[in-house]
PDB file of N, CA and C in Angstrom:
ATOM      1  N   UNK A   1       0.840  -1.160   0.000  1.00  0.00           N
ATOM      2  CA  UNK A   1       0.000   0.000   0.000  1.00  0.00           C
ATOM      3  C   UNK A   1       0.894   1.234   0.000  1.00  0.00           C
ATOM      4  N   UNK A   2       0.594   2.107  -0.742  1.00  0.00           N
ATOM      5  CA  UNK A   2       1.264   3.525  -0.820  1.00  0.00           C
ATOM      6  C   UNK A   2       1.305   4.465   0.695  1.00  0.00           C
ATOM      7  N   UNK A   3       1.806   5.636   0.478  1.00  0.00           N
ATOM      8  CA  UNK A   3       1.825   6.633   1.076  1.00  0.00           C
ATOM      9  C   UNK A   3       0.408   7.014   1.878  1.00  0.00           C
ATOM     10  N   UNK A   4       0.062   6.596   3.184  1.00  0.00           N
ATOM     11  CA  UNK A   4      -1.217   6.423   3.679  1.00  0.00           C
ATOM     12  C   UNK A   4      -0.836   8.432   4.396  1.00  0.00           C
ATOM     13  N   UNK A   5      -2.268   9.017   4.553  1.00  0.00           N
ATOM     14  CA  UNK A   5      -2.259   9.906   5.093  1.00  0.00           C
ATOM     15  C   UNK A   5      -3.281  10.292   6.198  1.00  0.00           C
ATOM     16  N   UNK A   6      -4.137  10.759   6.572  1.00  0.00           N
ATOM     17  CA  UNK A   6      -4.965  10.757   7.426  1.00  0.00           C
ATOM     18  C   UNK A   6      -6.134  11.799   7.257  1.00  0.00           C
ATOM     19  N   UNK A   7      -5.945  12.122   5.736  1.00  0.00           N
ATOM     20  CA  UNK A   7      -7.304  12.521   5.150  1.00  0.00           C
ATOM     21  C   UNK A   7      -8.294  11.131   5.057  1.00  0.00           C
ATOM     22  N   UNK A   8      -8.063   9.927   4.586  1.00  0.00           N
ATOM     23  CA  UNK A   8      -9.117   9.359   3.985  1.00  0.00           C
ATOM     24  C   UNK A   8      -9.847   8.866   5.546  1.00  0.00           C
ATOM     25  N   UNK A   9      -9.748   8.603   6.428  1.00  0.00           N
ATOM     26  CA  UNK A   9     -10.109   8.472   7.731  1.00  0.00           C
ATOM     27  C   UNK A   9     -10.967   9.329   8.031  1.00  0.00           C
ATOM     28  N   UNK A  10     -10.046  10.931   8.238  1.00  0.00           N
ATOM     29  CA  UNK A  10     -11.126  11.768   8.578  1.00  0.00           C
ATOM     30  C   UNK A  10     -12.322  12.199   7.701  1.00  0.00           C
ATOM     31  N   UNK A  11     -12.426  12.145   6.420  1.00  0.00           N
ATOM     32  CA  UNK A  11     -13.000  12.255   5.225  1.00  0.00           C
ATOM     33  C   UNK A  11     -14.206  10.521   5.763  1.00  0.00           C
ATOM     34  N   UNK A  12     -13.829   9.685   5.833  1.00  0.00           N
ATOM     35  CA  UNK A  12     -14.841   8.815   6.319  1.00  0.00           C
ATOM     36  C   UNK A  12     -15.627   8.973   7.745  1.00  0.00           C
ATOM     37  N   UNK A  13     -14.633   9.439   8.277  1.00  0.00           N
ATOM     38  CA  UNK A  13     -15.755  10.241   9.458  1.00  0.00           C
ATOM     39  C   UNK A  13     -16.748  11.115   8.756  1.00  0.00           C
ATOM     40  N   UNK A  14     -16.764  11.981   8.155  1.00  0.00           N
ATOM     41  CA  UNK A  14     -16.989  13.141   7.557  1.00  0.00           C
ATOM     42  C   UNK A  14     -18.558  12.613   7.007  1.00  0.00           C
ATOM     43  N   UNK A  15     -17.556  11.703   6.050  1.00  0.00           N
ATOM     44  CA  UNK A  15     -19.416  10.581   5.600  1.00  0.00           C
ATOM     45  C   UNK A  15     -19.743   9.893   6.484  1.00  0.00           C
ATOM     46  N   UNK A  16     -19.413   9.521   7.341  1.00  0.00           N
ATOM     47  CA  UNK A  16     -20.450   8.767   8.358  1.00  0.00           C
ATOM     48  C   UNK A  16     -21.943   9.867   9.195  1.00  0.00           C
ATOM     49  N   UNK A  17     -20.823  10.808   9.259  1.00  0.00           N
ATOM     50  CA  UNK A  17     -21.949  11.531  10.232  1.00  0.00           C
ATOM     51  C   UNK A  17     -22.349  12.156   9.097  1.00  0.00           C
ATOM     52  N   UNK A  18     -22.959  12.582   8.177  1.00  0.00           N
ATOM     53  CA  UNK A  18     -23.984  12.585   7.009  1.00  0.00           C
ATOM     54  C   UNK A  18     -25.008  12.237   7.327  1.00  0.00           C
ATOM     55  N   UNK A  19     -25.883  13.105   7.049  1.00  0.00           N
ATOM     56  CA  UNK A  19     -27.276  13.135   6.270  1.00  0.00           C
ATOM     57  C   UNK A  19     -27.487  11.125   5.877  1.00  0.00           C
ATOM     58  N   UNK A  20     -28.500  10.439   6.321  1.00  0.00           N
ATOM     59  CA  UNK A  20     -28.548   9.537   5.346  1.00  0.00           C
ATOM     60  C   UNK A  20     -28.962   9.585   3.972  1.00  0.00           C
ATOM     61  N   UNK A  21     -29.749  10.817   3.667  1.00  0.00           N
ATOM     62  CA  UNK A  21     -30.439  11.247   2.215  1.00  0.00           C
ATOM     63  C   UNK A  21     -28.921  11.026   1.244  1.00  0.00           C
ATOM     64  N   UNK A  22     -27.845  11.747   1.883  1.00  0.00           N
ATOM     65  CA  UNK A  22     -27.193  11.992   0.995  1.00  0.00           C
ATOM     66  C   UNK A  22     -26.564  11.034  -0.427  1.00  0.00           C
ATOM     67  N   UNK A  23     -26.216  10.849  -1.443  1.00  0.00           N
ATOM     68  CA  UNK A  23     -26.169   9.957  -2.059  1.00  0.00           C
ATOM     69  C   UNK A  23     -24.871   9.522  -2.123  1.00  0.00           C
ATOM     70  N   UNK A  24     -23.703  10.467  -1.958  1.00  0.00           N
ATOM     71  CA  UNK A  24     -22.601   9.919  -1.898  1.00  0.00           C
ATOM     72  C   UNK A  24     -22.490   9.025  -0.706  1.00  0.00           C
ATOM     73  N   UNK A  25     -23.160   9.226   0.533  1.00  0.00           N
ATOM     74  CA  UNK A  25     -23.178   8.178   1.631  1.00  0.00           C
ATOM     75  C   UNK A  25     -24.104   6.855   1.370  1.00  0.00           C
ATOM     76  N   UNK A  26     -24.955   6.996   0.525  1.00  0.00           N
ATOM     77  CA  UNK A  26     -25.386   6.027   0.197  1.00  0.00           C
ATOM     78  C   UNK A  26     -24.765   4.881  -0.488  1.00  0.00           C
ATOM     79  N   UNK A  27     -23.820   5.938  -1.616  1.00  0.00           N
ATOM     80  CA  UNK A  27     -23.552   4.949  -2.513  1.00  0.00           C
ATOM     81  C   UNK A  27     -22.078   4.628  -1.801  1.00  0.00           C
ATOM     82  N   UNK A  28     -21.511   4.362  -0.613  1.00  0.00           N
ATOM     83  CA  UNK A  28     -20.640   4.136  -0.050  1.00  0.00           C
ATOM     84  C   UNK A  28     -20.288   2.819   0.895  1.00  0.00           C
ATOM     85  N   UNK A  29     -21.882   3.784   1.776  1.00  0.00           N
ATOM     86  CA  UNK A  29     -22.338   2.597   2.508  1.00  0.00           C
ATOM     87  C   UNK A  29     -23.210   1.165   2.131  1.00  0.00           C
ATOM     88  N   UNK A  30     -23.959   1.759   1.006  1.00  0.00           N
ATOM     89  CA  UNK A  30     -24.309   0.090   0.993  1.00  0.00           C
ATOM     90  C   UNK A  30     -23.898   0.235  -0.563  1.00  0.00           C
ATOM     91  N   UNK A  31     -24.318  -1.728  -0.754  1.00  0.00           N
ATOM     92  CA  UNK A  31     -24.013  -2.295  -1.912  1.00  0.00           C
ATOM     93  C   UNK A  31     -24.940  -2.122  -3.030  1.00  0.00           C
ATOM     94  N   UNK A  32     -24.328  -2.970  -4.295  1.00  0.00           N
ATOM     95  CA  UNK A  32     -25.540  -2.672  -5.399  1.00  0.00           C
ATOM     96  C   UNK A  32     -26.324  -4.154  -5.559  1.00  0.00           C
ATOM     97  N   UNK A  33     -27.913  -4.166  -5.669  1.00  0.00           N
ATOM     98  CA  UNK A  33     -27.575  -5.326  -6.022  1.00  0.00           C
ATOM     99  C   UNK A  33     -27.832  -6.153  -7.329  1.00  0.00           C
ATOM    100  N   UNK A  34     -27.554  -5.341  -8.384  1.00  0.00           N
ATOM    101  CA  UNK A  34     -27.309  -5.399  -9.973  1.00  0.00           C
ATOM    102  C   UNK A  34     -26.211  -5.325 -10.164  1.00  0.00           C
ATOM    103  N   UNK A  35     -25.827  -5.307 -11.309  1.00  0.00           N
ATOM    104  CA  UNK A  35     -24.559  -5.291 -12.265  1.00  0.00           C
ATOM    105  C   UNK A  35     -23.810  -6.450 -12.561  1.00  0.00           C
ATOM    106  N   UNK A  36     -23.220  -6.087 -13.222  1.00  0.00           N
ATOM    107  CA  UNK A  36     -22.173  -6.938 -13.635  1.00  0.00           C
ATOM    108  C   UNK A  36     -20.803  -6.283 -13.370  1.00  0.00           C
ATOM    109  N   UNK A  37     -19.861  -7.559 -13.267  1.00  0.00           N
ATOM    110  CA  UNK A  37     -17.781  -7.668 -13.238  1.00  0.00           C
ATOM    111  C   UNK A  37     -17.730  -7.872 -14.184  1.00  0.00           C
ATOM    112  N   UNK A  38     -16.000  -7.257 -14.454  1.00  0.00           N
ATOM    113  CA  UNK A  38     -15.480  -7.806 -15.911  1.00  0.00           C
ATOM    114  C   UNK A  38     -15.134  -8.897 -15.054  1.00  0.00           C
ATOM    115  N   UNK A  39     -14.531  -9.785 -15.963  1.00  0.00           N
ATOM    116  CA  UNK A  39     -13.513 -10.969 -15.979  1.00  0.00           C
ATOM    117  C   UNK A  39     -12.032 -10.505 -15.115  1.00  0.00           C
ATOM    118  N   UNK A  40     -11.512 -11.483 -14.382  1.00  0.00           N
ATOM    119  CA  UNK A  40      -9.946 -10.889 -14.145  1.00  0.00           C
ATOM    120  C   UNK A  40     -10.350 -10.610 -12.592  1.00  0.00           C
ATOM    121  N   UNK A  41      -9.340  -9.816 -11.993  1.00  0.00           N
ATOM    122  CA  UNK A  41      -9.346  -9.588 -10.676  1.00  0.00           C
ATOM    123  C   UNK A  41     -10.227  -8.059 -10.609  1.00  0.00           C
ATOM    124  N   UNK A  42     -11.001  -8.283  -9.457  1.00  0.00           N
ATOM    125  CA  UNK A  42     -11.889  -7.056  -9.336  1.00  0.00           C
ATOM    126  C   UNK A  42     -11.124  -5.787  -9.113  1.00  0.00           C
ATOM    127  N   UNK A  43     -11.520  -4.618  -8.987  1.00  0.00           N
ATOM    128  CA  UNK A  43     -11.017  -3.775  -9.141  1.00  0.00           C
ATOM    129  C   UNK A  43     -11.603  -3.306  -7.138  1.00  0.00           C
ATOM    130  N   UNK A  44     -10.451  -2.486  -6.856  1.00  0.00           N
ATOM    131  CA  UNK A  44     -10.724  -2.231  -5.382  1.00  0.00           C
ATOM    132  C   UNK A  44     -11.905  -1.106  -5.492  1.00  0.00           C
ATOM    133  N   UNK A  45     -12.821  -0.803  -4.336  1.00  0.00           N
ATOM    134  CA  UNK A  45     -14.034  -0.393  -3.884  1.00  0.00           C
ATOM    135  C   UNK A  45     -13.478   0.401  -3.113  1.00  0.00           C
ATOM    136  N   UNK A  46     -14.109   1.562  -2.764  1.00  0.00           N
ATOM    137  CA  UNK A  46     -13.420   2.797  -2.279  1.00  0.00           C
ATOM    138  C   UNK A  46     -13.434   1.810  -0.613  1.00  0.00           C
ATOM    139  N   UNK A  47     -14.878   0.949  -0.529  1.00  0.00           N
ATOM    140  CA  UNK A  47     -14.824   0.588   0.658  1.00  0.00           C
ATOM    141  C   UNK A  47     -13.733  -0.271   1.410  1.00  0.00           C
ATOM    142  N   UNK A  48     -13.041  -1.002   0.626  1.00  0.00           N
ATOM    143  CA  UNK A  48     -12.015  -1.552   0.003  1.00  0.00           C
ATOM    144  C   UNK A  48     -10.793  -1.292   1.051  1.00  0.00           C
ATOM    145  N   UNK A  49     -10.985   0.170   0.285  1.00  0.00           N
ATOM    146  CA  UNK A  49      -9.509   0.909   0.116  1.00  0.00           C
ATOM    147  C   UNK A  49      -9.610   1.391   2.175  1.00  0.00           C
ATOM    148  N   UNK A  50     -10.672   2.286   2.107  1.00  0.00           N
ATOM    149  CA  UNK A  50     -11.038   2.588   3.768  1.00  0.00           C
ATOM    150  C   UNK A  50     -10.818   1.422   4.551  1.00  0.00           C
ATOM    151  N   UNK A  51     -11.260   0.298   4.409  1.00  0.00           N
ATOM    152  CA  UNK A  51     -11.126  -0.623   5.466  1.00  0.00           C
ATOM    153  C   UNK A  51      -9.668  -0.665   5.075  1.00  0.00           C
ATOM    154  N   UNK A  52      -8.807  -0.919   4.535  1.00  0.00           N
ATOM    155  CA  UNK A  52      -7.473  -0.905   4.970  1.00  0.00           C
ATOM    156  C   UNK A  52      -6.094  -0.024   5.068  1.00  0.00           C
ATOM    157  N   UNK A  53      -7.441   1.236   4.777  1.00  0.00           N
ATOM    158  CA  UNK A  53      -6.673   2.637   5.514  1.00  0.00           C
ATOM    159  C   UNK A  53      -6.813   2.587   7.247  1.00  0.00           C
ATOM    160  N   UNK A  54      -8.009   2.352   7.287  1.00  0.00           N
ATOM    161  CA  UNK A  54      -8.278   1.560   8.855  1.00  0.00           C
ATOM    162  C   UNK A  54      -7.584   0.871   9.666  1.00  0.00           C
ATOM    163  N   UNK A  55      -7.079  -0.168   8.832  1.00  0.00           N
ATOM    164  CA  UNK A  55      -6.438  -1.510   9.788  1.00  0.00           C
ATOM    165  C   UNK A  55      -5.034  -0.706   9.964  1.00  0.00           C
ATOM    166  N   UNK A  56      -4.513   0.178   8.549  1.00  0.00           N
ATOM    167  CA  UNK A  56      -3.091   0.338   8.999  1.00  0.00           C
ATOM    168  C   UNK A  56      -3.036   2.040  10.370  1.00  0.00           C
ATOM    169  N   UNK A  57      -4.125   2.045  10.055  1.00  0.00           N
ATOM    170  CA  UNK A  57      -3.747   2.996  11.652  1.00  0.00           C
ATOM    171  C   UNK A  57      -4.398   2.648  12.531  1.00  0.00           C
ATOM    172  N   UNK A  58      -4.574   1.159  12.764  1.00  0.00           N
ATOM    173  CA  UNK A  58      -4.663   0.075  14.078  1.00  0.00           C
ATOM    174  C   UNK A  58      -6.125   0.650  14.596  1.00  0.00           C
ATOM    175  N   UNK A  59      -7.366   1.154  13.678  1.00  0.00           N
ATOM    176  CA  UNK A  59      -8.297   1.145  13.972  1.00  0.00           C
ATOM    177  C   UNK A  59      -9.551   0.257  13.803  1.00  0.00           C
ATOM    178  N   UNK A  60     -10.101  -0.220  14.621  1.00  0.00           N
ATOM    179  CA  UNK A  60     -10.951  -1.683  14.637  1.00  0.00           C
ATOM    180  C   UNK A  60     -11.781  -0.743  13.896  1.00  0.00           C
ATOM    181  N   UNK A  61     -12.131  -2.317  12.561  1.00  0.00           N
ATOM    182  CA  UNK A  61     -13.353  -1.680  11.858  1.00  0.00           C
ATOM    183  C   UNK A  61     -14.579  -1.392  12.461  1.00  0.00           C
ATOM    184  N   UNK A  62     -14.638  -2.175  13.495  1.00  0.00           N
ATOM    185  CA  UNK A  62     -16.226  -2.406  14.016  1.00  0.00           C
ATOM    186  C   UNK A  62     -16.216  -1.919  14.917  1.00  0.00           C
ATOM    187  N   UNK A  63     -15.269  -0.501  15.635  1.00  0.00           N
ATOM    188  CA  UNK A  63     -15.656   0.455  16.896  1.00  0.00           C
ATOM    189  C   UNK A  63     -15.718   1.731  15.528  1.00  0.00           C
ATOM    190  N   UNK A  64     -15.369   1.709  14.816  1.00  0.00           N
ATOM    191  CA  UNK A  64     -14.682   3.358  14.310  1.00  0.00           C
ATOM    192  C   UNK A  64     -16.591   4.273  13.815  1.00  0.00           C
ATOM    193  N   UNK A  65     -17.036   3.203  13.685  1.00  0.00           N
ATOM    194  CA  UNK A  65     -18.580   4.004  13.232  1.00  0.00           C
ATOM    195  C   UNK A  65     -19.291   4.547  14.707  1.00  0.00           C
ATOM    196  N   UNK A  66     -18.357   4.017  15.923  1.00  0.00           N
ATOM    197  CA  UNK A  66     -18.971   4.307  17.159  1.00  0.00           C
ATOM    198  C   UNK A  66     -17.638   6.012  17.357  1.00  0.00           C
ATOM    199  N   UNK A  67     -16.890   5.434  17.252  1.00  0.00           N
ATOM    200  CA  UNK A  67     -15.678   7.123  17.445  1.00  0.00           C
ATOM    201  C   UNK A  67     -16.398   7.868  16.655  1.00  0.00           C
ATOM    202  N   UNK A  68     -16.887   8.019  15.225  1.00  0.00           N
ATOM    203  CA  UNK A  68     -17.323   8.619  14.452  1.00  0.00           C
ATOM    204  C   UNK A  68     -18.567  10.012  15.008  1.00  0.00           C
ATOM    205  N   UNK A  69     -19.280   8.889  15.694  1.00  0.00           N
ATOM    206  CA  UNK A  69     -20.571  10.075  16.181  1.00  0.00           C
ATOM    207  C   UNK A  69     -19.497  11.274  16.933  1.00  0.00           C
ATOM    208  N   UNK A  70     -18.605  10.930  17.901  1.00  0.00           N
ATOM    209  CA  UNK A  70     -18.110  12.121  18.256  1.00  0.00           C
ATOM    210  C   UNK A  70     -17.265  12.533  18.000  1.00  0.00           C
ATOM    211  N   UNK A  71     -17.330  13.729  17.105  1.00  0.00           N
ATOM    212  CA  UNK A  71     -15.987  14.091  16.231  1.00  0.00           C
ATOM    213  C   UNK A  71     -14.885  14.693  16.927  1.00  0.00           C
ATOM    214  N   UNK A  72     -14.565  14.917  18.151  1.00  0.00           N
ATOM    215  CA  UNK A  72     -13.583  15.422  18.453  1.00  0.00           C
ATOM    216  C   UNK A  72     -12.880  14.042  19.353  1.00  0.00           C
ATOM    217  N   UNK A  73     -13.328  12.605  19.918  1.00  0.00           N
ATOM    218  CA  UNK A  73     -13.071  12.112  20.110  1.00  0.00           C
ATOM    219  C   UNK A  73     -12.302  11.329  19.306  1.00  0.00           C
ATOM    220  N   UNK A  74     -12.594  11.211  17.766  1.00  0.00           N
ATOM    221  CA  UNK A  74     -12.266  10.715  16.483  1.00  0.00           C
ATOM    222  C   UNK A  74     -11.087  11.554  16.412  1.00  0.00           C
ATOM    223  N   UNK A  75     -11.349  12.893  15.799  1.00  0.00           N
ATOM    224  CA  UNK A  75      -9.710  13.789  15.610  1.00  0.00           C
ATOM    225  C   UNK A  75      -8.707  13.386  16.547  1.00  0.00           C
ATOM    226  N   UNK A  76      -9.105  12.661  17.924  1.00  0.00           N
ATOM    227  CA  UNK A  76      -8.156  12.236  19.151  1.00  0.00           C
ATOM    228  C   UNK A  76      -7.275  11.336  18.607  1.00  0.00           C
ATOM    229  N   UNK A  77      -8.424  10.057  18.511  1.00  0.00           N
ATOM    230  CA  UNK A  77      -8.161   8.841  17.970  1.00  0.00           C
ATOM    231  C   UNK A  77      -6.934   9.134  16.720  1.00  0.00           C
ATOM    232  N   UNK A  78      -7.503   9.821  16.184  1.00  0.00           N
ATOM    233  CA  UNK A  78      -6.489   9.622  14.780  1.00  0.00           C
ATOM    234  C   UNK A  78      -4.993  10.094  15.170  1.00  0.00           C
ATOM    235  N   UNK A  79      -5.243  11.446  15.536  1.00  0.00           N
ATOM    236  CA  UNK A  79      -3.973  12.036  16.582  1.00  0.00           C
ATOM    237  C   UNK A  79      -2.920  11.388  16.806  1.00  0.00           C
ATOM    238  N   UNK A  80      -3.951  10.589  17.433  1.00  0.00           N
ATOM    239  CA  UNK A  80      -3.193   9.313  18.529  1.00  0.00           C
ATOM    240  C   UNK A  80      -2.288   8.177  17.747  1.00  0.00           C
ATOM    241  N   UNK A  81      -2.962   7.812  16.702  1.00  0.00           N
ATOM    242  CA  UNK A  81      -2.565   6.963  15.736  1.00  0.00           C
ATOM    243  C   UNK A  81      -1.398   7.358  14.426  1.00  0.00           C
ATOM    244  N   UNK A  82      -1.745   8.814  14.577  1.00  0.00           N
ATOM    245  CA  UNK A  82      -0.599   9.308  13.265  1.00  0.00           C
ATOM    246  C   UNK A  82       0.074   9.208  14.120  1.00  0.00           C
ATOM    247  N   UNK A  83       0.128  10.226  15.545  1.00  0.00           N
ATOM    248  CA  UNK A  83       1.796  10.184  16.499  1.00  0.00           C
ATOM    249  C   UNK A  83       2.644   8.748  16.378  1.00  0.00           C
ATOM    250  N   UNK A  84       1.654   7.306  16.721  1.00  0.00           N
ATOM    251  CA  UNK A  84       2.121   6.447  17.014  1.00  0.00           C
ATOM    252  C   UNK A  84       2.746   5.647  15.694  1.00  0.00           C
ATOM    253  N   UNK A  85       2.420   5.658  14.345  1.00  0.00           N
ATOM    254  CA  UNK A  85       2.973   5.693  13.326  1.00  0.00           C
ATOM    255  C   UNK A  85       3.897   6.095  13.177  1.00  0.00           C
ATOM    256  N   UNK A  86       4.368   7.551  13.170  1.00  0.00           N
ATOM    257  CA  UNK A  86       5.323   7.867  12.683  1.00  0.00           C
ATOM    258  C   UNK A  86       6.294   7.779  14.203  1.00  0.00           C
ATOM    259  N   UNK A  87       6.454   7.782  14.872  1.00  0.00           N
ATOM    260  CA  UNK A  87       7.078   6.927  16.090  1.00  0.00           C
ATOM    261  C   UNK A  87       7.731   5.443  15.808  1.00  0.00           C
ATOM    262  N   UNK A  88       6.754   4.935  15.034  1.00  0.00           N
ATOM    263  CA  UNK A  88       6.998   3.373  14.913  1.00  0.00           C
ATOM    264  C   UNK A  88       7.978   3.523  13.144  1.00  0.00           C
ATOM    265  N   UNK A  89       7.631   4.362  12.925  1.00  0.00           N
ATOM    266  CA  UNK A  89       8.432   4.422  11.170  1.00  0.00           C
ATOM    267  C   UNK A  89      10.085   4.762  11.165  1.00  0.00           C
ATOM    268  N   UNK A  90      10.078   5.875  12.398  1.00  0.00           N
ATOM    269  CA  UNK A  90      11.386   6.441  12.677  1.00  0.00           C
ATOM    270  C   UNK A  90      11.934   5.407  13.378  1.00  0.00           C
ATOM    271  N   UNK A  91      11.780   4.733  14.125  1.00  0.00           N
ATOM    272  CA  UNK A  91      12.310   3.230  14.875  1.00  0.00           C
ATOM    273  C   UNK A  91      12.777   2.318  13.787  1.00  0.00           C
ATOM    274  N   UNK A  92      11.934   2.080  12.977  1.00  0.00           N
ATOM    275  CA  UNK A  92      12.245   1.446  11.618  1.00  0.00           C
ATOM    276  C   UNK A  92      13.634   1.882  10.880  1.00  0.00           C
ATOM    277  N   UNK A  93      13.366   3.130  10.111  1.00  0.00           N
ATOM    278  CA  UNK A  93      13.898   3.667   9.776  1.00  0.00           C
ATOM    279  C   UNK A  93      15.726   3.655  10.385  1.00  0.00           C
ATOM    280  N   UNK A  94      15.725   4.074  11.638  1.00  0.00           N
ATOM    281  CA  UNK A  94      16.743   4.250  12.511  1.00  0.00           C
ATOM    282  C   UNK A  94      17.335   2.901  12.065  1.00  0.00           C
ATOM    283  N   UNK A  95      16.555   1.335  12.440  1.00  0.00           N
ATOM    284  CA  UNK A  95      16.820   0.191  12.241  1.00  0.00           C
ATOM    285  C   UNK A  95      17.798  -0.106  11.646  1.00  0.00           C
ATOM    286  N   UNK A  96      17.362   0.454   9.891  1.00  0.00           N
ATOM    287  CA  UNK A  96      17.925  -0.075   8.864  1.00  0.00           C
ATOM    288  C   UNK A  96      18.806   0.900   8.648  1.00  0.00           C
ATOM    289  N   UNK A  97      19.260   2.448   8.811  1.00  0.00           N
ATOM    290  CA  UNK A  97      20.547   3.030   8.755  1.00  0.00           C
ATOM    291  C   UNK A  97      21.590   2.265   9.837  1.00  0.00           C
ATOM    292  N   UNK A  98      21.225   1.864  10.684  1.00  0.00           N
ATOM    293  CA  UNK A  98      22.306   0.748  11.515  1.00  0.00           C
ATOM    294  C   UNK A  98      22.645  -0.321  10.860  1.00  0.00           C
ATOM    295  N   UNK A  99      21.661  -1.074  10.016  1.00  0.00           N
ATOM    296  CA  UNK A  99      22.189  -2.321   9.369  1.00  0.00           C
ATOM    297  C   UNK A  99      22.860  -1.894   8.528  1.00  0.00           C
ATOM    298  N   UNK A 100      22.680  -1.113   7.309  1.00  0.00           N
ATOM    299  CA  UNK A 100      23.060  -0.784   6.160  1.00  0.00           C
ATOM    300  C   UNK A 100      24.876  -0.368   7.040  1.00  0.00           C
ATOM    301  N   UNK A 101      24.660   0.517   7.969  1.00  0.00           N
ATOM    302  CA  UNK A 101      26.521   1.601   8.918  1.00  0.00           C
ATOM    303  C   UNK A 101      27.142   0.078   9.116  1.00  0.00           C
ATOM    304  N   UNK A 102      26.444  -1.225   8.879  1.00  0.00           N
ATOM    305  CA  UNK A 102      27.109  -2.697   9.991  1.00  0.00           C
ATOM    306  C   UNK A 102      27.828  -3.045   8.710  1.00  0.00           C
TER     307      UNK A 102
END
């Protein structure tokens, strides 16, 4: 997975607490149940993509629609999760300029 940032998180907060009328939350939250796939490997679903913008900033899929109702508890959460990322990247990081100096 690429360069993760902490727009698409807060941007899914953003649609959660929505209007249910709205259609972009509609067409997010639920499925279709027409159409057709091509052939070949499916192509990723924005929902897809969120659930494993999710997992990599160690947020359980199945509390985050509960952080969501309160948005400043959520901005916490995430906070909390970018600090601890990039904490855990620079550790990394540090890691492998030691192996590479060995």
């Amino acid at each position: 997975m690429g360069m993760h940032s902490s727009r698409r998180p807060r941007w899914l907060g953003h649609m959660r607490r929505m209007d249910n009328c709205c259609i972009s939350k509609h067409m997010l939250f639920c499925g279709f149940s027409e159409g057709k796939r091509r052939k070949g490997r499916p192509l990723l679903r924005c929902k897809d993509v969120c659930k494993a913008s999710m997992n990599y900033f160690s947020i359980g899929s199945n509390k985050w629609e509960k952080l969501t109702d309160d948005r400043v508890r959520w901005e916490t959460t995430l906070c909390k999760a970018c600090s601890l990322l990039k904490r855990g990247l620079g550790n990394e990081l540090k890691g492998k300029r030691i192996k590479c100096k060995l």
